[in-house]
PDB file of N, CA and C in Angstrom:
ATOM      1  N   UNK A   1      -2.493 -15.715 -11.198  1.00  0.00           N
ATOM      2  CA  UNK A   1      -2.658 -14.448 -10.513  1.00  0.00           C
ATOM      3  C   UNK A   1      -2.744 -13.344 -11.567  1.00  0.00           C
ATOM      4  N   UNK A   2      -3.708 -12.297 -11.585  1.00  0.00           N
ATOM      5  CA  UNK A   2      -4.141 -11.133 -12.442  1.00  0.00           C
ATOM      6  C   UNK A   2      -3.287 -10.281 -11.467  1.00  0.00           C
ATOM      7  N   UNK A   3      -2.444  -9.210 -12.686  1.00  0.00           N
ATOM      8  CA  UNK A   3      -1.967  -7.933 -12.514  1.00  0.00           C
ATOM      9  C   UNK A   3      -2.772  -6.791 -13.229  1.00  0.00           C
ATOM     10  N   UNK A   4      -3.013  -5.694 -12.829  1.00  0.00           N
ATOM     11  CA  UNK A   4      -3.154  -4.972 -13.406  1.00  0.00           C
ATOM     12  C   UNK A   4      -2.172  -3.523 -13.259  1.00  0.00           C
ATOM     13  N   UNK A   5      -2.338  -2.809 -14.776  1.00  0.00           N
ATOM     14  CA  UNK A   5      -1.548  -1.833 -14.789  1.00  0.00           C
ATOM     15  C   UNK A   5      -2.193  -0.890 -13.901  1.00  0.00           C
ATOM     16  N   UNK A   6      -1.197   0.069 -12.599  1.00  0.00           N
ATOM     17  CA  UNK A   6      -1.494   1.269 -12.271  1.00  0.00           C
ATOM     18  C   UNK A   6      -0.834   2.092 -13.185  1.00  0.00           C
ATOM     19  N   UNK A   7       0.132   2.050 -13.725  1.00  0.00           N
ATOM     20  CA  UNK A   7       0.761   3.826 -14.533  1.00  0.00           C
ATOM     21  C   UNK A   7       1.907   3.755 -14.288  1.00  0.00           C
ATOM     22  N   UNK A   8       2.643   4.297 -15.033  1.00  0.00           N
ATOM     23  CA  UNK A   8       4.444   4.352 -15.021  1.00  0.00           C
ATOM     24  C   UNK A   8       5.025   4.729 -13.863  1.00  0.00           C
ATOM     25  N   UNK A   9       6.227   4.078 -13.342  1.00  0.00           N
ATOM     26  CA  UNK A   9       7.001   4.329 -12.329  1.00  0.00           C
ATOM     27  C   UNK A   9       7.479   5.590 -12.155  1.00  0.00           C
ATOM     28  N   UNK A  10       7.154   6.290 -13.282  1.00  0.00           N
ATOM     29  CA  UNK A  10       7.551   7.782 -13.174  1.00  0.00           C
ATOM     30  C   UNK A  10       6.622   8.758 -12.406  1.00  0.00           C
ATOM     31  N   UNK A  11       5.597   8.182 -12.249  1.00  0.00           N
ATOM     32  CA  UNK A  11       4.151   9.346 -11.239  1.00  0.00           C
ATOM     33  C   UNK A  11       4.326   8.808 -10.183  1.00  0.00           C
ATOM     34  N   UNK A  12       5.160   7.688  -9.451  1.00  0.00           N
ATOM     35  CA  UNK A  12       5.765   7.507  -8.326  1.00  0.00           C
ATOM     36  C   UNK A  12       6.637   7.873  -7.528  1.00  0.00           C
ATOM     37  N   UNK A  13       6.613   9.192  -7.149  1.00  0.00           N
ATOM     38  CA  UNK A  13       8.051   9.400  -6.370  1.00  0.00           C
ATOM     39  C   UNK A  13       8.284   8.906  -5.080  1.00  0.00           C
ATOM     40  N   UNK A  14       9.343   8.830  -4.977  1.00  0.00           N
ATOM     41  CA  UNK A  14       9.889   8.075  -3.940  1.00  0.00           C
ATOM     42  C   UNK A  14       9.774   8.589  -2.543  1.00  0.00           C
ATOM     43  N   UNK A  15       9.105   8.235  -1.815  1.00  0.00           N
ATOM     44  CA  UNK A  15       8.882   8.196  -0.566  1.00  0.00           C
ATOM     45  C   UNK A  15       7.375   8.581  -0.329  1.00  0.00           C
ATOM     46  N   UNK A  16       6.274   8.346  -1.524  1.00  0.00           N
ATOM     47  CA  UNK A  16       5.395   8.794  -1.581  1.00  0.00           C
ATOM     48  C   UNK A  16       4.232   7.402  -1.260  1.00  0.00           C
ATOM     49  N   UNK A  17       3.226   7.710  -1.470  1.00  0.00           N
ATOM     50  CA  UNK A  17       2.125   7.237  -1.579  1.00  0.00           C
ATOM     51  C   UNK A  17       0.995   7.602  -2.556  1.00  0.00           C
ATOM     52  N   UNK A  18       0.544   6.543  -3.361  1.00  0.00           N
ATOM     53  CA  UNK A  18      -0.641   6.987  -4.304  1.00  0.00           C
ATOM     54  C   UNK A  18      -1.985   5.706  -4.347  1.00  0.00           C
ATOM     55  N   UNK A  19      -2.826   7.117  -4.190  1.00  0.00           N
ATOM     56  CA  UNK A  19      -4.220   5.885  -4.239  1.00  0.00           C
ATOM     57  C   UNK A  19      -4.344   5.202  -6.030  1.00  0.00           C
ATOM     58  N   UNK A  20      -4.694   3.766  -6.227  1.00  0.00           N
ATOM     59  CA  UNK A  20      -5.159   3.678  -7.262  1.00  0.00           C
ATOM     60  C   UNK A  20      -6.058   2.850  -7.050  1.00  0.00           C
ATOM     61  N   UNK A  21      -7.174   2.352  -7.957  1.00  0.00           N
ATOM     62  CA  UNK A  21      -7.990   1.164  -7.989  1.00  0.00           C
ATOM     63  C   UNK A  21      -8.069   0.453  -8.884  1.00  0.00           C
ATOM     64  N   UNK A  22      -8.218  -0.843  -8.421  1.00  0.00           N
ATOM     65  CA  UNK A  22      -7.665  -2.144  -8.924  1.00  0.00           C
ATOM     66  C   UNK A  22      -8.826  -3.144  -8.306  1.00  0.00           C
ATOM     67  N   UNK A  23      -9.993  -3.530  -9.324  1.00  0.00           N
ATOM     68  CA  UNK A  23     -10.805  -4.219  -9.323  1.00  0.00           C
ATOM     69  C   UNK A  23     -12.141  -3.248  -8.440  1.00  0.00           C
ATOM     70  N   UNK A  24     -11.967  -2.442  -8.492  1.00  0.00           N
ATOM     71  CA  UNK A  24     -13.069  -1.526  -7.492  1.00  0.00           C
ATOM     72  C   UNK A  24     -12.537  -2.068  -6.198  1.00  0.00           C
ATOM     73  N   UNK A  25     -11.079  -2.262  -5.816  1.00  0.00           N
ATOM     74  CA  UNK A  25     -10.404  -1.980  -4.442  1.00  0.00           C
ATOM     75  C   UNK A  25      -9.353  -0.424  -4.710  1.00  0.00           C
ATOM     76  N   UNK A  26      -9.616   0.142  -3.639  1.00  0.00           N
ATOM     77  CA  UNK A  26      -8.531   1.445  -3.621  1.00  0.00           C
ATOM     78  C   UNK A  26      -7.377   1.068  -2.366  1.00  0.00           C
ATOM     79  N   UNK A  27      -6.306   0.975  -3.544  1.00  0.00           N
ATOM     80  CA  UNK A  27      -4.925   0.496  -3.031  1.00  0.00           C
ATOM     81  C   UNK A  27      -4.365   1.577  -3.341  1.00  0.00           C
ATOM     82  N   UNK A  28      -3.278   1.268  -1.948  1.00  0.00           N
ATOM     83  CA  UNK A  28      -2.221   2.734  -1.740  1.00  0.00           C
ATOM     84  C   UNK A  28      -0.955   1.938  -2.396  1.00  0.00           C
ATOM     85  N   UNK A  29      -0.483   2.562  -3.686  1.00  0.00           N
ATOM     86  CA  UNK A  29       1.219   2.223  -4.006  1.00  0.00           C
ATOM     87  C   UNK A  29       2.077   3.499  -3.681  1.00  0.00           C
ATOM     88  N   UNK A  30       2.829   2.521  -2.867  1.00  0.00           N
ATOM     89  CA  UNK A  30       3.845   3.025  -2.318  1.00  0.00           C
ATOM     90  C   UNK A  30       4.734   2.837  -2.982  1.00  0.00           C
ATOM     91  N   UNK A  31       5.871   4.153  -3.260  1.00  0.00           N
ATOM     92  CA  UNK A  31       7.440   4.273  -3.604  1.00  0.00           C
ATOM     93  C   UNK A  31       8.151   4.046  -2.163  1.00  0.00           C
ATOM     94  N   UNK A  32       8.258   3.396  -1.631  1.00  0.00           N
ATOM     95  CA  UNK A  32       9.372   3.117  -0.282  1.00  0.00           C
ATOM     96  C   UNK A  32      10.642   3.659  -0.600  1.00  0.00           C
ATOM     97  N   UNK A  33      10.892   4.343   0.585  1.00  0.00           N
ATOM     98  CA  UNK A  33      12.538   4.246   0.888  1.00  0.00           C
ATOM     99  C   UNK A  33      13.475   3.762   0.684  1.00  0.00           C
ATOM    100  N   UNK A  34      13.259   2.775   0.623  1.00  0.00           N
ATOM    101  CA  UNK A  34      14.289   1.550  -0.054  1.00  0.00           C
ATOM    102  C   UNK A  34      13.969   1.419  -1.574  1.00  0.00           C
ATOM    103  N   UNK A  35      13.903   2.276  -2.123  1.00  0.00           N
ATOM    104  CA  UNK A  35      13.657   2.327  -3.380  1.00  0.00           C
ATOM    105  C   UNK A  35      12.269   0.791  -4.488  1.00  0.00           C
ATOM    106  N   UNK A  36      11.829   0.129  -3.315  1.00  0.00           N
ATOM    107  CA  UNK A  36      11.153  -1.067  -3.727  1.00  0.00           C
ATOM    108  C   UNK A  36       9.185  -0.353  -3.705  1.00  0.00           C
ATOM    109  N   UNK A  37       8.909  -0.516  -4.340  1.00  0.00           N
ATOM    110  CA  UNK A  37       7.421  -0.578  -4.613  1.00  0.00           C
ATOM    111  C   UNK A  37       6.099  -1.447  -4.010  1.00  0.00           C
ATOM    112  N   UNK A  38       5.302  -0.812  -3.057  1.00  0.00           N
ATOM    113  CA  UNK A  38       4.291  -1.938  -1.811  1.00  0.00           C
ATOM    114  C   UNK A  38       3.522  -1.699  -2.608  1.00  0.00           C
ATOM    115  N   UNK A  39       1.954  -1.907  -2.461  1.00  0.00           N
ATOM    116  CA  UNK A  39       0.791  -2.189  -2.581  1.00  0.00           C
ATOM    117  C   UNK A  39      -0.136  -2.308  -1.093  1.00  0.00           C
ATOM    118  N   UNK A  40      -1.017  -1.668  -0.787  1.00  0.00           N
ATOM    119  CA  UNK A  40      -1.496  -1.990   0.614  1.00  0.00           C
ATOM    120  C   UNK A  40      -3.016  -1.503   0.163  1.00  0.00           C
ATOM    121  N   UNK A  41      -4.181  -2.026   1.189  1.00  0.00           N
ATOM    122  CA  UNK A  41      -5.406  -1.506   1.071  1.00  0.00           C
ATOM    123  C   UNK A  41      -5.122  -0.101   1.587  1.00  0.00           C
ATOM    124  N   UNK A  42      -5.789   0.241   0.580  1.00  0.00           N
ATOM    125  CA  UNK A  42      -5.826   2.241   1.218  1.00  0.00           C
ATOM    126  C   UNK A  42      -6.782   2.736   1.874  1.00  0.00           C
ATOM    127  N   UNK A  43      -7.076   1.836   3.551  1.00  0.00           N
ATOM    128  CA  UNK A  43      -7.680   2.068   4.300  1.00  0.00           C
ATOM    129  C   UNK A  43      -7.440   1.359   5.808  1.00  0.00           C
ATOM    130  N   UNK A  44      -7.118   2.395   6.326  1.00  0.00           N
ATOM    131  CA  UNK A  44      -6.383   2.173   8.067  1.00  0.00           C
ATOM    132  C   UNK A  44      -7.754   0.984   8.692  1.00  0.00           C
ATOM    133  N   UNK A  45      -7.414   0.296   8.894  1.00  0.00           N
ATOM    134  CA  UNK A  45      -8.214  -0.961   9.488  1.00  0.00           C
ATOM    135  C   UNK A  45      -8.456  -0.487  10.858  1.00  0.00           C
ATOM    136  N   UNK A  46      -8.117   0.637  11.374  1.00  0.00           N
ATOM    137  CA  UNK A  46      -8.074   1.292  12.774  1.00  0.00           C
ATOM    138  C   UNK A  46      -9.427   2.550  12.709  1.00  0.00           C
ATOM    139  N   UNK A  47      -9.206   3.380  11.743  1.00  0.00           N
ATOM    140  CA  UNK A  47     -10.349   4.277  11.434  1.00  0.00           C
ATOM    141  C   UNK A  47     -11.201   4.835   9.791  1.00  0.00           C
ATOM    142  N   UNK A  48     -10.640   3.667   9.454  1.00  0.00           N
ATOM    143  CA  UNK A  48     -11.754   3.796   8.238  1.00  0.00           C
ATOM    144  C   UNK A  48     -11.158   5.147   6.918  1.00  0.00           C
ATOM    145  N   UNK A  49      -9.705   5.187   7.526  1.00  0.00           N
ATOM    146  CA  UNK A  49      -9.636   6.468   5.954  1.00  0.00           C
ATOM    147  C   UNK A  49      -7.963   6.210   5.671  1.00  0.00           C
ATOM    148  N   UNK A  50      -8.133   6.773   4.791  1.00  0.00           N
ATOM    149  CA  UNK A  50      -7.293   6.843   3.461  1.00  0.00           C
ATOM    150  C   UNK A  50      -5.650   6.649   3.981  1.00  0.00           C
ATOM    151  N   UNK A  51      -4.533   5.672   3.849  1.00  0.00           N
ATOM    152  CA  UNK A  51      -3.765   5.500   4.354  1.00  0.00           C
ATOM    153  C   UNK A  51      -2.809   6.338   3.244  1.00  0.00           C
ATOM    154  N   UNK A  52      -3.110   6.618   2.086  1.00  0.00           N
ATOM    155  CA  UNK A  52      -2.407   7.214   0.861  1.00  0.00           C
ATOM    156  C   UNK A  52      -1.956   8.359   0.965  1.00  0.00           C
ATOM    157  N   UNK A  53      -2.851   9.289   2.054  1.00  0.00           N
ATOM    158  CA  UNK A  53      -2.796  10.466   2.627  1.00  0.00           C
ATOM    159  C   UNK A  53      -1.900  10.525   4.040  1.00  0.00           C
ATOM    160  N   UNK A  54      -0.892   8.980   4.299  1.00  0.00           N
ATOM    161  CA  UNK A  54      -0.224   9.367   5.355  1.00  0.00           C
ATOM    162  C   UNK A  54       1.158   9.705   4.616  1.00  0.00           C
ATOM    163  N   UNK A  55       2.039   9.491   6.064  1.00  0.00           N
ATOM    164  CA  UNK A  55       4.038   9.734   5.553  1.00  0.00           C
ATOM    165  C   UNK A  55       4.256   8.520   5.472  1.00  0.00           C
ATOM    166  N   UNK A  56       5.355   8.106   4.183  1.00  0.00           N
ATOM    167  CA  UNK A  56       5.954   6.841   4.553  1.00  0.00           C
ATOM    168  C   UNK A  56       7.459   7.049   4.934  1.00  0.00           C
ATOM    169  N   UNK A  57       7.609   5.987   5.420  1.00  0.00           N
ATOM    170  CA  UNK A  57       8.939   6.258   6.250  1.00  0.00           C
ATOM    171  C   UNK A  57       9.415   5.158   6.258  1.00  0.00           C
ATOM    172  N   UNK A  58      10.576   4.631   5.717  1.00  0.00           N
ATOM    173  CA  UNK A  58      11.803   3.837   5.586  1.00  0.00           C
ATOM    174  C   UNK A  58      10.146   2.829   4.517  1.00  0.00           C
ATOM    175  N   UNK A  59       9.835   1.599   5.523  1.00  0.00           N
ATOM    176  CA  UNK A  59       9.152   0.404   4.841  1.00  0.00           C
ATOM    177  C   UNK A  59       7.685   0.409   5.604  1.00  0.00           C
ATOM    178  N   UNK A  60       7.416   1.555   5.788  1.00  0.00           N
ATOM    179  CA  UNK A  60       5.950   1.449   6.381  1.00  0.00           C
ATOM    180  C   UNK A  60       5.226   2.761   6.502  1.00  0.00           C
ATOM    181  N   UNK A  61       3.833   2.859   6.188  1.00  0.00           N
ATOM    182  CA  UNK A  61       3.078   3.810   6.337  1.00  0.00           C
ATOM    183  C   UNK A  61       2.419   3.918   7.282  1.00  0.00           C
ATOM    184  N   UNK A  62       1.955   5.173   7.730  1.00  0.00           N
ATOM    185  CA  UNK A  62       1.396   6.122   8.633  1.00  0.00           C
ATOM    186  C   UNK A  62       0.151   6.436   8.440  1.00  0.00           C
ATOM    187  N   UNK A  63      -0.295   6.417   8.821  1.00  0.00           N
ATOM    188  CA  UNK A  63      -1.956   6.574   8.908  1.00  0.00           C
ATOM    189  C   UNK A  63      -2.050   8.222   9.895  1.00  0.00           C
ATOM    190  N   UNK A  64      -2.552   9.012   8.757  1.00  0.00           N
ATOM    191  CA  UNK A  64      -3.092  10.621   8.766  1.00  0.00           C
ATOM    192  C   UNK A  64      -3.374  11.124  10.556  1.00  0.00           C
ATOM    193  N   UNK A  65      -4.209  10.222  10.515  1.00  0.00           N
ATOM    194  CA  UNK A  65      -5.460  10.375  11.712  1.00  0.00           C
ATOM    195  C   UNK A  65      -4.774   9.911  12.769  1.00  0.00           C
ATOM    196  N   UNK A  66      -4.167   9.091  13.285  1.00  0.00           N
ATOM    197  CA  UNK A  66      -4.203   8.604  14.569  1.00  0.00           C
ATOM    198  C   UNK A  66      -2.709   8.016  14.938  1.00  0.00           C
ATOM    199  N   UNK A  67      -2.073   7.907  13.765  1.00  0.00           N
ATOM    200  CA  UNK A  67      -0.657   7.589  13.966  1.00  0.00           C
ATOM    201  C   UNK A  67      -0.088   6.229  13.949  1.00  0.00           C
ATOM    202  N   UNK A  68      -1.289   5.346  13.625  1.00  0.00           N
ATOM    203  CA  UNK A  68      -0.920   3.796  13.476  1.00  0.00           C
ATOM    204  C   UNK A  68      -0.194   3.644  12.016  1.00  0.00           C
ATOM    205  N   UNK A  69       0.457   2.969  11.739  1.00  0.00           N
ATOM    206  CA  UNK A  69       1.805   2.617  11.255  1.00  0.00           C
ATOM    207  C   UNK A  69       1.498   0.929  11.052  1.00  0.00           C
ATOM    208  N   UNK A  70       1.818   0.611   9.372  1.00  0.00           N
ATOM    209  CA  UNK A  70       1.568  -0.667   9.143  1.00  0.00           C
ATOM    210  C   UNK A  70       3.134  -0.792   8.160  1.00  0.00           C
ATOM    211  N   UNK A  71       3.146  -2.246   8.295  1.00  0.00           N
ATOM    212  CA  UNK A  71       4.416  -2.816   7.427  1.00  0.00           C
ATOM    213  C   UNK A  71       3.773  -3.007   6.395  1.00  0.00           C
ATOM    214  N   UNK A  72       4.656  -2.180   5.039  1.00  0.00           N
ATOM    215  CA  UNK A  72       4.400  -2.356   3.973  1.00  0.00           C
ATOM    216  C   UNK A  72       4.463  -3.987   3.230  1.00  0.00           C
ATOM    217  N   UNK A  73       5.618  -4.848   4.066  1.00  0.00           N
ATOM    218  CA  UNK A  73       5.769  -5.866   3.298  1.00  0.00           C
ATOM    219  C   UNK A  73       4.788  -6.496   3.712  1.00  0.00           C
ATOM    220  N   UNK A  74       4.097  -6.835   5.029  1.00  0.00           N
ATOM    221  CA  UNK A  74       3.375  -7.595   5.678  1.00  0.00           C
ATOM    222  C   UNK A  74       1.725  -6.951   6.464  1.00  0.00           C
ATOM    223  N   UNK A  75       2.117  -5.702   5.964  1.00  0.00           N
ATOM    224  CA  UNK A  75       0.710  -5.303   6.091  1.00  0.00           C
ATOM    225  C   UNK A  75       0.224  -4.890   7.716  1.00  0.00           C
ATOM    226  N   UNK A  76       0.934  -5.505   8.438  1.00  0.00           N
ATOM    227  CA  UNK A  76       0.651  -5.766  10.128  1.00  0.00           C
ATOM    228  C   UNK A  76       1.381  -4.243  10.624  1.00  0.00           C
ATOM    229  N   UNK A  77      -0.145  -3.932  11.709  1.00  0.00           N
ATOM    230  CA  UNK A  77       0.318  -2.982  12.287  1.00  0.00           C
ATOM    231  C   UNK A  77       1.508  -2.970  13.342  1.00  0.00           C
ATOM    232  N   UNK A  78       2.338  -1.587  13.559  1.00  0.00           N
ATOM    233  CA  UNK A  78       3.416  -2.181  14.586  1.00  0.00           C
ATOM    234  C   UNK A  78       2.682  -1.608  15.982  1.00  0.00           C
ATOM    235  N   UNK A  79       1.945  -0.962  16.081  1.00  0.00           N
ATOM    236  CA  UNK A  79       1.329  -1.103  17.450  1.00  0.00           C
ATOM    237  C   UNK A  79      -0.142  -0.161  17.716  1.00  0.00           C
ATOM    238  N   UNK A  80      -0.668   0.220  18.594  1.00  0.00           N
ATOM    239  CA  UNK A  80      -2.137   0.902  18.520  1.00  0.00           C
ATOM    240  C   UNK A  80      -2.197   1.857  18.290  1.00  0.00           C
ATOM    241  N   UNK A  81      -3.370   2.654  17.385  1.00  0.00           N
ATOM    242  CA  UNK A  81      -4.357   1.804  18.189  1.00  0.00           C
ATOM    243  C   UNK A  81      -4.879   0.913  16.867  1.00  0.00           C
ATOM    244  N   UNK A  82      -4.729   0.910  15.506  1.00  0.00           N
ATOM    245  CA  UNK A  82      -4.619  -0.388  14.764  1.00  0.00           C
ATOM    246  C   UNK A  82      -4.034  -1.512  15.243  1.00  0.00           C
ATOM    247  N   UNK A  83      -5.174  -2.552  15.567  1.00  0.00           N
ATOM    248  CA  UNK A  83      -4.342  -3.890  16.030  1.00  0.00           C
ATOM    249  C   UNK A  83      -4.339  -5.246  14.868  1.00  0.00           C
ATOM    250  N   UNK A  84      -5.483  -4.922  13.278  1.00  0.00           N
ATOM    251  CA  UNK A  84      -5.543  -5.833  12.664  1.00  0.00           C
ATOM    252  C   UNK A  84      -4.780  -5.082  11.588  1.00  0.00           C
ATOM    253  N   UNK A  85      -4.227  -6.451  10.476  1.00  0.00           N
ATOM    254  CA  UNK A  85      -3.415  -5.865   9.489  1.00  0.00           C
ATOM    255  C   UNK A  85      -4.372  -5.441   8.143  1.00  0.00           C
ATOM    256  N   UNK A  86      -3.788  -4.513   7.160  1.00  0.00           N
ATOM    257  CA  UNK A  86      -4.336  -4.230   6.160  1.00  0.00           C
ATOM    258  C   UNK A  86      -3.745  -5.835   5.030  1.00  0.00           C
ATOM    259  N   UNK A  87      -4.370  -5.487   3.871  1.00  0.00           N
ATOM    260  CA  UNK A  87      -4.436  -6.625   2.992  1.00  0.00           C
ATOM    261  C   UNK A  87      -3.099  -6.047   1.889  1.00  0.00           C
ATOM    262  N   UNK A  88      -2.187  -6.498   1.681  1.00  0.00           N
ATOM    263  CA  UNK A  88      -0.949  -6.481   0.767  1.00  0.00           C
ATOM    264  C   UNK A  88      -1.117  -7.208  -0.508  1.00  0.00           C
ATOM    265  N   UNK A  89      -0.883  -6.478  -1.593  1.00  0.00           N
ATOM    266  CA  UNK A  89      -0.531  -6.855  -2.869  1.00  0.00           C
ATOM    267  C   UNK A  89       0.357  -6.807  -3.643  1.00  0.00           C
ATOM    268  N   UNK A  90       1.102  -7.964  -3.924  1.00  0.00           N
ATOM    269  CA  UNK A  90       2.121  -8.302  -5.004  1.00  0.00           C
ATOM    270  C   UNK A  90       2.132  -6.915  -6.132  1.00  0.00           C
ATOM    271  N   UNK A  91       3.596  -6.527  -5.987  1.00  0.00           N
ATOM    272  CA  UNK A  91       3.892  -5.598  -7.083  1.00  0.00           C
ATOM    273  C   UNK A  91       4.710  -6.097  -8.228  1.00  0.00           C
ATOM    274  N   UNK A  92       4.834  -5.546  -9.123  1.00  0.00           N
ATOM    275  CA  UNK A  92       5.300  -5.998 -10.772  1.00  0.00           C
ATOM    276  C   UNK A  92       5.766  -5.238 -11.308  1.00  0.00           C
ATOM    277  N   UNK A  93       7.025  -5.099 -11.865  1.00  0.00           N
ATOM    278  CA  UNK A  93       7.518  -4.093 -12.525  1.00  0.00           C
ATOM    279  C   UNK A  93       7.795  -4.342 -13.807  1.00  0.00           C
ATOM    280  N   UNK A  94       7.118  -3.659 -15.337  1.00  0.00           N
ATOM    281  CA  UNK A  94       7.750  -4.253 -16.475  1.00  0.00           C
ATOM    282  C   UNK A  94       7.351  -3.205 -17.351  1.00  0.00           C
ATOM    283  N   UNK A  95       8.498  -3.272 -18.294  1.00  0.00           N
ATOM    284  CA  UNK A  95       8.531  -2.188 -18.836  1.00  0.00           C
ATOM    285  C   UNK A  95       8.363  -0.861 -18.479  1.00  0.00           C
ATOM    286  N   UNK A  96       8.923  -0.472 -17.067  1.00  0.00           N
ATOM    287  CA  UNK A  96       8.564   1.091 -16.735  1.00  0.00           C
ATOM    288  C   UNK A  96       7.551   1.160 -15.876  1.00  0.00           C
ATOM    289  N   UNK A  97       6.330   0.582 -16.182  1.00  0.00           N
ATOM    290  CA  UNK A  97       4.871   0.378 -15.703  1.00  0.00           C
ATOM    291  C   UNK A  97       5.049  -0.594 -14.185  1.00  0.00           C
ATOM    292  N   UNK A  98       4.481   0.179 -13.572  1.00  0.00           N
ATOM    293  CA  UNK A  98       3.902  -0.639 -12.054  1.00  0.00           C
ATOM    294  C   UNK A  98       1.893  -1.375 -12.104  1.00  0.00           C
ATOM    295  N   UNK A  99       2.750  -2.557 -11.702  1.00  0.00           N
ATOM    296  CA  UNK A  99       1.514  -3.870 -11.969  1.00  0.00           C
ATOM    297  C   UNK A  99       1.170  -3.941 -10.371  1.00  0.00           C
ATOM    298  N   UNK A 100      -0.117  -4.321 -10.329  1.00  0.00           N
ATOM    299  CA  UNK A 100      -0.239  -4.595  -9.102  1.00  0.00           C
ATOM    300  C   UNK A 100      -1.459  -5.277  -8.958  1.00  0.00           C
ATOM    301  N   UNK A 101      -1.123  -6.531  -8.188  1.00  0.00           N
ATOM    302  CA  UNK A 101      -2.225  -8.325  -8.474  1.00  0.00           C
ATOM    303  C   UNK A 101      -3.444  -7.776  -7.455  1.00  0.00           C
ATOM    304  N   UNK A 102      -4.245  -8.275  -8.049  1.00  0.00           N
ATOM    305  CA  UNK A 102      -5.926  -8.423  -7.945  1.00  0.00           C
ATOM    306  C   UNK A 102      -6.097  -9.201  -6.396  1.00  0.00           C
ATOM    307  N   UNK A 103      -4.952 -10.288  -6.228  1.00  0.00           N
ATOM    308  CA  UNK A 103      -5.167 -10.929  -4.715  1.00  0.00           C
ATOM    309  C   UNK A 103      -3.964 -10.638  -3.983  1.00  0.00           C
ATOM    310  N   UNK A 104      -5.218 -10.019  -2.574  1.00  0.00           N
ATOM    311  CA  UNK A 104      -3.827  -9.766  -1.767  1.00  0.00           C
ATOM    312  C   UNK A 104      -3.050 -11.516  -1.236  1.00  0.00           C
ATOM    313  N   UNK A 105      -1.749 -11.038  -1.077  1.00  0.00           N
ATOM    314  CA  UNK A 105      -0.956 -11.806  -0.664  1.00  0.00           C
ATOM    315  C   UNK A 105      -0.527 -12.021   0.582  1.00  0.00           C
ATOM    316  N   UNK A 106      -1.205 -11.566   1.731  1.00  0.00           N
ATOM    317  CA  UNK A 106      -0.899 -12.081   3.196  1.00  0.00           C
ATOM    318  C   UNK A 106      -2.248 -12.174   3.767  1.00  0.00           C
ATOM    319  N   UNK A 107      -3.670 -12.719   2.632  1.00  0.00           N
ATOM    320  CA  UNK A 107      -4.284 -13.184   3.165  1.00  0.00           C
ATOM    321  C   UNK A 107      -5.446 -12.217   3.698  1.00  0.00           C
ATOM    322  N   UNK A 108      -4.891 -11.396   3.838  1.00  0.00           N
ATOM    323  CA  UNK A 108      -6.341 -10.108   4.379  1.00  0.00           C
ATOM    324  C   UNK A 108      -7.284 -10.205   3.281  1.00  0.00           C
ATOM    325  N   UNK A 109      -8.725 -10.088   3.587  1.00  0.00           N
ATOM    326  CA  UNK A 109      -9.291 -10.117   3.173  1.00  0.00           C
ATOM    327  C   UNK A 109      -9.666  -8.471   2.825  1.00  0.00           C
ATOM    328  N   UNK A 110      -9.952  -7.860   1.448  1.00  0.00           N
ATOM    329  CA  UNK A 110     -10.058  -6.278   0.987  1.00  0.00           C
ATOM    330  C   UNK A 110     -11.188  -5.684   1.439  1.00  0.00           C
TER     331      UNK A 110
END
């Protein structure tokens, strides 16, 4: 499995969201609430825009537009009007730096 570097854990604040790209995919890393670090496609599978630009809240993000709400660990929306899940990627922490793998890990396709 390929990681690549997004940028130090320090341009992450916590409870935030940031777009980066990783293989010409634009993934949203998330600083969660729980102080743990997601990876998600940074695009609401419900309307086509930018999930980086929602609130996160406790272990899941918000989507701007319409209010659908996906699990950061698992990607799956918790209810409509998104009914398919976004694609999740393995995060890495070393040396300071946040890594984040090339294949998502629950299978969604990017």
């Amino acid at each position: 499995m390929t990681f690549e570097n997004v940028g130090p854990v320090s341009d992450f604040a916590k409870g935030t969201a940031l777009q980066v790209e990783v293989d010409g995919v634009e993934i949203a890393v998330v600083h969660a609430d729980d102080g743990q670090f997601y990876a998600v496609r940074d695009e609401c599978s419900h309307a086509s825009v930018a999930l980086s630009e929602g609130e996160v809240d406790g272990c899941t993000l918000e989507c701007w537009l319409h209010g659908s709400r996906f699990d950061l660990r698992t990607g799956e929306p918790s209810g409509p009007p998104a009914f398919s899940p976004v694609a999740v990627y393995p995060v890495e922490i070393r040396d300071g730096d946040i890594y984040v793998s090339t294949t998502p890990s629950n299978g969604v396709e990017p």
